[in-house]
N, C-alpha and C. Protein backbone atom coordinates (compact mmCIF):
# COMPACT_ATOMS: atom_id res chain seq x y z
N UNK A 1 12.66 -53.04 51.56
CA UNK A 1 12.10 -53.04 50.24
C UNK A 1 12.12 -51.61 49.71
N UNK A 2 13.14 -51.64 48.62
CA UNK A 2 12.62 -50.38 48.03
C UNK A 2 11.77 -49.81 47.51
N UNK A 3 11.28 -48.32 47.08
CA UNK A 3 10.27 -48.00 46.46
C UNK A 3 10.63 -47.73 45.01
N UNK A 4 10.34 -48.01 43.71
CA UNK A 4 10.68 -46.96 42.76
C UNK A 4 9.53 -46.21 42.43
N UNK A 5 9.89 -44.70 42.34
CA UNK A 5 8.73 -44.23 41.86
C UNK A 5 8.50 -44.07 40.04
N UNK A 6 7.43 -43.99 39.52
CA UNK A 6 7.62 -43.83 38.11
C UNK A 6 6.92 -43.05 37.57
N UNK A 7 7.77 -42.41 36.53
CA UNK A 7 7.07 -40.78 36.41
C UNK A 7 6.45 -41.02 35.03
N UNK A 8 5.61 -40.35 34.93
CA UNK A 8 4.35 -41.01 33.36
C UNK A 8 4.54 -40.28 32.83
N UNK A 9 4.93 -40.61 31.61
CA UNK A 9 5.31 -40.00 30.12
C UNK A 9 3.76 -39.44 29.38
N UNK A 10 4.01 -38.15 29.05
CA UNK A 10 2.72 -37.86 28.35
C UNK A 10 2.74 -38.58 27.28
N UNK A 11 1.16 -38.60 27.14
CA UNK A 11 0.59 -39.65 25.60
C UNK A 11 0.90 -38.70 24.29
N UNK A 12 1.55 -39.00 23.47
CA UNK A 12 2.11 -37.38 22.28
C UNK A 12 0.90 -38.11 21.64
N UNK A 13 0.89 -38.79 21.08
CA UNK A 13 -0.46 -38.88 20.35
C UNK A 13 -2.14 -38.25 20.80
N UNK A 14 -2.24 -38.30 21.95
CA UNK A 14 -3.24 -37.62 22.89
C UNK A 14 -3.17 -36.48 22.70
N UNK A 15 -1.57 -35.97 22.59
CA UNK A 15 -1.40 -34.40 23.08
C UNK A 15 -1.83 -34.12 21.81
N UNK A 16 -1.37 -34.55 20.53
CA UNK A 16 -1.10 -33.92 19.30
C UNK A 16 -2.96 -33.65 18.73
N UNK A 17 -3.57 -34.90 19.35
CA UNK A 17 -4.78 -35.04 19.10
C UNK A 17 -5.57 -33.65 19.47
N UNK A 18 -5.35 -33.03 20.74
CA UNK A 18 -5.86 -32.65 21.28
C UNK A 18 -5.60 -30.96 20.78
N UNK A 19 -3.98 -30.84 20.12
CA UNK A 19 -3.79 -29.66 19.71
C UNK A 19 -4.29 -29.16 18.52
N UNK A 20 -4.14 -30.46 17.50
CA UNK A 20 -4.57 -30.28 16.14
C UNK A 20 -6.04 -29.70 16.06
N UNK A 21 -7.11 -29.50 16.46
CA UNK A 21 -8.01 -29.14 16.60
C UNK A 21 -7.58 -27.38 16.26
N UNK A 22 -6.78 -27.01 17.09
CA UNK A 22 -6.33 -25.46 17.30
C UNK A 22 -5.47 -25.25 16.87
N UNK A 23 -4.68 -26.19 15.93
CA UNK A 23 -4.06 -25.21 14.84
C UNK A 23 -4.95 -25.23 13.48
N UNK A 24 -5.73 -26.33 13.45
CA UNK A 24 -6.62 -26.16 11.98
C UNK A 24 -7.54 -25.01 12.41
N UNK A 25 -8.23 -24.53 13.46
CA UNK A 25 -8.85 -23.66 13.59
C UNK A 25 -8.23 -21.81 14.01
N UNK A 26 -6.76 -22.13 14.04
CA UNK A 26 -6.00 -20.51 13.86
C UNK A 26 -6.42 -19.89 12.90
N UNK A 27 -6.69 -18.65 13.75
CA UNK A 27 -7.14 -17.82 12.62
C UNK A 27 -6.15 -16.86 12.01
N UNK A 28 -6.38 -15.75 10.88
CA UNK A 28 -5.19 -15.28 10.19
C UNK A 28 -5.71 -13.76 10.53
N UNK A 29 -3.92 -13.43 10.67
CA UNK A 29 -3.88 -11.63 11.04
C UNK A 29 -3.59 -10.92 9.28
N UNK A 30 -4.85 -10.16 8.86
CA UNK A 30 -4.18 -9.76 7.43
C UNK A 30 -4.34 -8.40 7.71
N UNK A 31 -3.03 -7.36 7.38
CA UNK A 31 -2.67 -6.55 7.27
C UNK A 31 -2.99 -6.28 5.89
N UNK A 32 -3.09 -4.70 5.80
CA UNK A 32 -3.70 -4.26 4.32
C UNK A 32 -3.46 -2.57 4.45
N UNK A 33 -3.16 -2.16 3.54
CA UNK A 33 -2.58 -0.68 3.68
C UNK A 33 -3.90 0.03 2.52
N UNK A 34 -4.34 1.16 3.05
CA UNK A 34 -5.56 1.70 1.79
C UNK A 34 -4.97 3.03 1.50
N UNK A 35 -4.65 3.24 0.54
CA UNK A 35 -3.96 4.54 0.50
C UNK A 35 -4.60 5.49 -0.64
N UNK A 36 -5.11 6.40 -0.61
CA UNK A 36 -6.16 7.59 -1.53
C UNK A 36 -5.75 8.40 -1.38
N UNK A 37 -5.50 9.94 -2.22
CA UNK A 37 -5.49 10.31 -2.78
C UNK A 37 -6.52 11.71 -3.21
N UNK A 38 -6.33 12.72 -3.37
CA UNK A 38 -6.51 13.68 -3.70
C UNK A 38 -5.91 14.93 -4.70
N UNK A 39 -5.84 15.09 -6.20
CA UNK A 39 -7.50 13.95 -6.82
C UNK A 39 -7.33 12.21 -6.75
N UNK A 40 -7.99 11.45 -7.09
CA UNK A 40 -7.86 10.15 -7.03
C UNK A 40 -7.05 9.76 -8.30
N UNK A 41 -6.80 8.74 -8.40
CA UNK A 41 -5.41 8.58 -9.80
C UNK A 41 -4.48 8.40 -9.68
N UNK A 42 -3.89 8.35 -8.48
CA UNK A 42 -2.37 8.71 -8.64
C UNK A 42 -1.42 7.20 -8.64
N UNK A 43 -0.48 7.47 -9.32
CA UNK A 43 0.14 6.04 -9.27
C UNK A 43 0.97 6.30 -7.80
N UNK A 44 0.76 4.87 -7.28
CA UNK A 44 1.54 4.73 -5.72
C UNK A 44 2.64 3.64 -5.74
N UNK A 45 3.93 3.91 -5.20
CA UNK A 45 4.73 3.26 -4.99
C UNK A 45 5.27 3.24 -3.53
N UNK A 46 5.80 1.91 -2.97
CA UNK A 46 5.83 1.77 -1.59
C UNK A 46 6.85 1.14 -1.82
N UNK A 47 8.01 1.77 -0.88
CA UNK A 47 9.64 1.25 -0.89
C UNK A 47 10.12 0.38 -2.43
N UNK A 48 9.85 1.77 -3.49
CA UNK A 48 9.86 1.24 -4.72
C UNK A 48 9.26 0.12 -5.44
N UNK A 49 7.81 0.04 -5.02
CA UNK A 49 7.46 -1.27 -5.60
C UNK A 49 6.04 -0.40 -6.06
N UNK A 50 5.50 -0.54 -7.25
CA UNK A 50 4.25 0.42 -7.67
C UNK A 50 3.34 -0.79 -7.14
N UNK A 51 2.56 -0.21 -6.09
CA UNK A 51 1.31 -0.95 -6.02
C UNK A 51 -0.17 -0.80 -6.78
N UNK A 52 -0.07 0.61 -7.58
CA UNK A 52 -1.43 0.68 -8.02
C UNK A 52 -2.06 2.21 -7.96
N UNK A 53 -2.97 2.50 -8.57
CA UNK A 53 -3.45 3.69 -8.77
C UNK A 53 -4.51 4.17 -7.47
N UNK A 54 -4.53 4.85 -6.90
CA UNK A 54 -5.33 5.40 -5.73
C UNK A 54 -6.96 5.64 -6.24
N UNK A 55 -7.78 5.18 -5.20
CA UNK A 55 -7.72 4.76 -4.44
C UNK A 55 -7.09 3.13 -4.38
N UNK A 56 -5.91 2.59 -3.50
CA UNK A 56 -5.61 1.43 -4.18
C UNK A 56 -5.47 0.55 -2.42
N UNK A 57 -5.51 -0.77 -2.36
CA UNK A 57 -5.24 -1.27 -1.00
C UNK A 57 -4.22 -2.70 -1.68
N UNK A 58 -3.50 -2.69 -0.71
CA UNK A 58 -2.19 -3.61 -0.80
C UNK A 58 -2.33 -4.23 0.51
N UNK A 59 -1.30 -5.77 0.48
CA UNK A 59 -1.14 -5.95 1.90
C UNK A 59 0.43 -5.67 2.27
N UNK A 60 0.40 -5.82 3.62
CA UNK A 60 1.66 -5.76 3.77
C UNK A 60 2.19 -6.58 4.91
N UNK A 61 3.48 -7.24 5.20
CA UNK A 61 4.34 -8.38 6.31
C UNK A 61 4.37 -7.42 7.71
N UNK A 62 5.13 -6.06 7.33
CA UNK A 62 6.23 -5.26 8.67
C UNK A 62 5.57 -4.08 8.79
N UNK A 63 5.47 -3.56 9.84
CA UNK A 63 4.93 -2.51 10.29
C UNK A 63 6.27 -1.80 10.37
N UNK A 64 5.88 -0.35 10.00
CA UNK A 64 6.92 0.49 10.40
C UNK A 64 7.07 1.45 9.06
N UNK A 65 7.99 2.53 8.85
CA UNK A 65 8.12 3.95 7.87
C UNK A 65 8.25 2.93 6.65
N UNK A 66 7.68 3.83 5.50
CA UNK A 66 7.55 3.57 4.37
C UNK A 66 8.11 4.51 3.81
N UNK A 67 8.94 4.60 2.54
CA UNK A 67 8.83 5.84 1.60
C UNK A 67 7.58 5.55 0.61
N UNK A 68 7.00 6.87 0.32
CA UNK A 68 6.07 6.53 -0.74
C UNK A 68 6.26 7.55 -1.61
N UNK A 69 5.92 7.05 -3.18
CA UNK A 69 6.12 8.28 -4.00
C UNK A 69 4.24 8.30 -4.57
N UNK A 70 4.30 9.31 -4.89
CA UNK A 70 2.51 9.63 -5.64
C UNK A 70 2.92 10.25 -7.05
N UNK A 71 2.44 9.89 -8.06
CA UNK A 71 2.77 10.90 -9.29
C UNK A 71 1.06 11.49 -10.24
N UNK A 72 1.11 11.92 -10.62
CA UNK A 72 -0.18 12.34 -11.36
C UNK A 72 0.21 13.24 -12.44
N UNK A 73 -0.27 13.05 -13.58
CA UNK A 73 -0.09 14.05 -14.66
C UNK A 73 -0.87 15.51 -14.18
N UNK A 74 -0.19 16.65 -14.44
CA UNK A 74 -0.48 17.81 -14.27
C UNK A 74 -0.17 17.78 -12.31
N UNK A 75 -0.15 17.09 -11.79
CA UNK A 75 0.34 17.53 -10.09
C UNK A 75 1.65 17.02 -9.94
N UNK A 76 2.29 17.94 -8.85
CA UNK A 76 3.37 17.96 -8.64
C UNK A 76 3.73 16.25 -7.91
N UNK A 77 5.17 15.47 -8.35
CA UNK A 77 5.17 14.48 -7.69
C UNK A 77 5.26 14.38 -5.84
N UNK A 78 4.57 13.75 -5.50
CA UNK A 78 4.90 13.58 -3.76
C UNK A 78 5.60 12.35 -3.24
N UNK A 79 6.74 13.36 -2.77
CA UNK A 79 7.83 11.85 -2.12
C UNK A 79 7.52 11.95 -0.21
N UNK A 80 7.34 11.37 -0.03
CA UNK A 80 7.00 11.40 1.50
C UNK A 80 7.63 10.03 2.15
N UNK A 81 7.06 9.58 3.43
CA UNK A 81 7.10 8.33 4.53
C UNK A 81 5.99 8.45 4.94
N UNK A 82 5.55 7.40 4.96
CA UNK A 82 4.42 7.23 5.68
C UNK A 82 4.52 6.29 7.09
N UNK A 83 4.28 5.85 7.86
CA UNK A 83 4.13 5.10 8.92
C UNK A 83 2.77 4.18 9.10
N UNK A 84 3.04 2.66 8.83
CA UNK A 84 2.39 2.02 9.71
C UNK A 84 2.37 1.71 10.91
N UNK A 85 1.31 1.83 12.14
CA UNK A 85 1.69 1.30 13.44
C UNK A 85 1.27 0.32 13.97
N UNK A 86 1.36 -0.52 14.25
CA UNK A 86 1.39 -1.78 15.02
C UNK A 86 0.00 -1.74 15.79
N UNK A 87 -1.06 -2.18 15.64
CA UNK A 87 -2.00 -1.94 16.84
C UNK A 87 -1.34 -3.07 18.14
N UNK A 88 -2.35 -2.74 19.32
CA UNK A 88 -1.94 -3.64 20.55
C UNK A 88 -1.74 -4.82 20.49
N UNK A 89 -2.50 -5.74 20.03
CA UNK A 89 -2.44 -6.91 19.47
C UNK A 89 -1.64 -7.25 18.80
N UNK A 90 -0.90 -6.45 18.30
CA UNK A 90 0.61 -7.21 17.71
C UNK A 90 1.64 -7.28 18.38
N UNK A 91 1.24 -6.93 19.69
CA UNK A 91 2.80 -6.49 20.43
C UNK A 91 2.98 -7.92 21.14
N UNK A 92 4.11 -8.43 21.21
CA UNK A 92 4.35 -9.84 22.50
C UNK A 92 3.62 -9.55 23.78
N UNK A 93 3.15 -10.11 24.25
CA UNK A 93 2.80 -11.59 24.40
C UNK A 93 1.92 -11.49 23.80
N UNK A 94 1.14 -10.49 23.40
CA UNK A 94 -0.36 -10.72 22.70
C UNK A 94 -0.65 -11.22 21.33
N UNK A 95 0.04 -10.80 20.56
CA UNK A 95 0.29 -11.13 19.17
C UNK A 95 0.40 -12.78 18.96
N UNK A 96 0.79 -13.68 20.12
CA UNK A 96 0.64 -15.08 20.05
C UNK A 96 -0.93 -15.85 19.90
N UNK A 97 -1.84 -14.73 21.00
CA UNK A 97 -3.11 -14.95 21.14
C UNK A 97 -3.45 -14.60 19.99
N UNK A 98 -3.67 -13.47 19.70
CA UNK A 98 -4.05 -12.99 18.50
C UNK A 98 -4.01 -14.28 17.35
N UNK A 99 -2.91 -14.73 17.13
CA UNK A 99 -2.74 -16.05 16.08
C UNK A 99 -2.92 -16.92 15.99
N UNK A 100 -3.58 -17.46 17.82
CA UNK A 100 -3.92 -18.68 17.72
C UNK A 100 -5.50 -18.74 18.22
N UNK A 101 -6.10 -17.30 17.85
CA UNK A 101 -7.65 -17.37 18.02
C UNK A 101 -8.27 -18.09 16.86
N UNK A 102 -9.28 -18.29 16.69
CA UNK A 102 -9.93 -19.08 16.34
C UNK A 102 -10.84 -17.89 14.74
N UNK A 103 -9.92 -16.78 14.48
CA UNK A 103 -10.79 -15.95 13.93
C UNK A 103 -9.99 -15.09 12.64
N UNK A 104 -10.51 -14.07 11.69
CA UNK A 104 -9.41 -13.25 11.11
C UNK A 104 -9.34 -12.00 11.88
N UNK A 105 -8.22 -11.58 11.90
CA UNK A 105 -8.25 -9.98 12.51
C UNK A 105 -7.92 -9.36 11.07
N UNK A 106 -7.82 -8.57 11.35
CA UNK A 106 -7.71 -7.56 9.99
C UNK A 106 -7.50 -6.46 10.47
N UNK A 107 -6.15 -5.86 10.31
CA UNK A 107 -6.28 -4.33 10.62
C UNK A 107 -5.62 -3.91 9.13
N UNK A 108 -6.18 -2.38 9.03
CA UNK A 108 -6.16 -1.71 7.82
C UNK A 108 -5.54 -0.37 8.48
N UNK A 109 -4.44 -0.35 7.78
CA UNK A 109 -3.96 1.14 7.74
C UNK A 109 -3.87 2.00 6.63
N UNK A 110 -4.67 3.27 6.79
CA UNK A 110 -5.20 4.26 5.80
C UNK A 110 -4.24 5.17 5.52
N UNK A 111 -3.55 5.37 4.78
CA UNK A 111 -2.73 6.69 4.41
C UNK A 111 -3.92 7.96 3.29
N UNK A 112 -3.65 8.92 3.33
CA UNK A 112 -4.48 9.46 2.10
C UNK A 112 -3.24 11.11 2.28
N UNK A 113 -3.34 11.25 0.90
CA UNK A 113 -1.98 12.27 0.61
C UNK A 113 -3.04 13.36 -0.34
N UNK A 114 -2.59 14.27 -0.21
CA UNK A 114 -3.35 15.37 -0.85
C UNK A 114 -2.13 15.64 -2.21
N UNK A 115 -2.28 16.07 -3.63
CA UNK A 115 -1.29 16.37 -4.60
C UNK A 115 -1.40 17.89 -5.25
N UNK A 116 -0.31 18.71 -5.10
CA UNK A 116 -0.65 20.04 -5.69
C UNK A 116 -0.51 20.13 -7.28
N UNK A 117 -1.39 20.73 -7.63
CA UNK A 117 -1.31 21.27 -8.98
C UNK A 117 0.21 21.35 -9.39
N UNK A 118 0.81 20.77 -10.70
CA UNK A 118 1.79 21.35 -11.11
C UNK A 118 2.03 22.94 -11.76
N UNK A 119 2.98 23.66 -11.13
CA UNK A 119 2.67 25.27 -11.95
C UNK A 119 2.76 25.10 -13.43
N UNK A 120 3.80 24.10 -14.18
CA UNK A 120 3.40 23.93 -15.27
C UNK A 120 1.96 24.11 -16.11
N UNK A 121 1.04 22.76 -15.44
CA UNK A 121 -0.15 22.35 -16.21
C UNK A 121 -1.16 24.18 -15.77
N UNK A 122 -0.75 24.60 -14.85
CA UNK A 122 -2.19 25.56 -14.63
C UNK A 122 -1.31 27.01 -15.21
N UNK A 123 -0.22 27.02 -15.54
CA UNK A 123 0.19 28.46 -16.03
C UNK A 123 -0.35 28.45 -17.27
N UNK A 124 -0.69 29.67 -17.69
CA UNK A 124 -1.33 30.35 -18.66
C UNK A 124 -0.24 29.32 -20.13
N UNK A 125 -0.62 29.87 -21.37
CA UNK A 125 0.29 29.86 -22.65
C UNK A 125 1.41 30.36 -22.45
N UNK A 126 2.75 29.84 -22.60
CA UNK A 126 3.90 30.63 -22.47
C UNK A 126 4.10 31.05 -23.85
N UNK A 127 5.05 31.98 -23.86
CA UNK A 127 5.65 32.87 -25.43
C UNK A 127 5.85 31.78 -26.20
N UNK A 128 6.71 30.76 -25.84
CA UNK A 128 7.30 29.50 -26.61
C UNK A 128 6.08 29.01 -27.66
N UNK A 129 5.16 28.59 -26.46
CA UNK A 129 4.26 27.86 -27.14
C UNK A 129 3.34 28.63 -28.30
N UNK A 130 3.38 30.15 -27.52
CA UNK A 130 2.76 30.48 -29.03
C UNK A 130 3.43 30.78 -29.99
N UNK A 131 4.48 30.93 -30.15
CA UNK A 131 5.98 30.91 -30.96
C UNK A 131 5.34 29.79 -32.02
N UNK A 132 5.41 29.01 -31.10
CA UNK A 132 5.27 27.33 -32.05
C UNK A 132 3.83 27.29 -32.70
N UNK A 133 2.61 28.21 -32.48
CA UNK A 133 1.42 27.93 -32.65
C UNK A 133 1.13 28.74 -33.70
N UNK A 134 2.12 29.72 -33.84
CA UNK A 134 2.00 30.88 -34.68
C UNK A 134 3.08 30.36 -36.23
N UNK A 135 3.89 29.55 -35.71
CA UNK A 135 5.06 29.26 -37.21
C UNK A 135 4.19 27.76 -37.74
N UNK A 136 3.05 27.07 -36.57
CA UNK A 136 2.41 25.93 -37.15
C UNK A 136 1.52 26.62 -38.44
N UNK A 137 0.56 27.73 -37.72
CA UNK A 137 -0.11 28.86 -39.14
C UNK A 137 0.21 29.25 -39.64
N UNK A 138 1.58 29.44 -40.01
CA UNK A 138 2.18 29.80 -41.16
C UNK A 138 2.27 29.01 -41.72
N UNK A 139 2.92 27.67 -41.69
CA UNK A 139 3.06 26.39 -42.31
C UNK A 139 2.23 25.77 -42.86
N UNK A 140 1.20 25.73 -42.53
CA UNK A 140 -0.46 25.42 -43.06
C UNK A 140 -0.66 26.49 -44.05
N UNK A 141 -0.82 27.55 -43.75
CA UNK A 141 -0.72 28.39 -45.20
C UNK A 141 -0.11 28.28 -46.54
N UNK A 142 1.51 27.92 -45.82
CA UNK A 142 2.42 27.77 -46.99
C UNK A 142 2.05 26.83 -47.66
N UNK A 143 1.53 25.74 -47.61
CA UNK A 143 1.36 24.33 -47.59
C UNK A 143 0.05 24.31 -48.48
N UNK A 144 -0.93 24.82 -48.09
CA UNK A 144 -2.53 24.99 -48.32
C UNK A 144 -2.30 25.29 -49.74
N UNK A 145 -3.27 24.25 -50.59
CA UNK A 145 -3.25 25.06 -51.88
C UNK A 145 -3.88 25.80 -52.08
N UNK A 146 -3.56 26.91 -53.17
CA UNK A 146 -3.93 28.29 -53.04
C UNK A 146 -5.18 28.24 -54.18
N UNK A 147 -6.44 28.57 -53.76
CA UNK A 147 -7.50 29.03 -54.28
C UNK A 147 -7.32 29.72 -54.97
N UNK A 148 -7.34 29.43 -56.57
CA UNK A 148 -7.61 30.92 -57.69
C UNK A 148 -8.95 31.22 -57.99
């Protein structure tokens, strides 16, 4: 007499039952970049995309170098890179846990850029301008009717 043996098929409905619980309860990893500024104001752009005036927070998908530009009236523009880094938790194998906890993580990466004065805005009156400030008072004179 032979034997057959028979191998038991998992229940997918059981299983699915049992998973769905833990994917409705995954929690979400939100990344967010805060980037400020010194003075505060400055318009910020990140791999050409203007996100907003400083102090300003954005999110972001990819970790890794950024170009950023900073502009401000009267300071000089700042073109730089910045770097986001990856905390531990994003690295494999962990980054799976991380996504299927039950919670939000949130990591925030801070950039803050200092902006120099433009020599323009802080140099004194140039000749030009009083050139131009001096032929505007004349013109007003010429112009002005004359009091008898």
């Amino acid at each position: 007499m032979a034997t057959t043996t028979r191998t038991k098929r998992p229940n997918l409905p059981a299983l699915c039952a049992l998973l769905a619980p833990l994917v409705a309860c995954a929690g979400c990893l939100d990344r967010t970049l805060l980037v400020t500024s010194d003075p505060p104001g400055a318009s910020v752009t990140v791999n050409d995309v203007e996100v907003g005036r400083t102090p300003v927070e954005a999110s972001f998908t990819y970790y890794g170098t950024y170009d950023v530009l900073l502009t401000l009236e009267g300071h000089e523009p700042l073109r730089t890179r910045a770097t986001a880094s990856a905390p531990l938790y994003e690295y494999p194998p962990f980054d799976l846990a991380a996504e299927a906890l039950p919670a939000r993580i949130r990591n925030q990466v801070r950039w803050h850029f200092t902006l120099r004065p433009s020599p323009e805005a802080s140099a004194p009156t140039t000749q030009v301008e009083a050139d131009v400030a001096e032929r505007a008072r004349a013109l007003r004179e010429r112009l002005s009717p004359v009091d008898q």
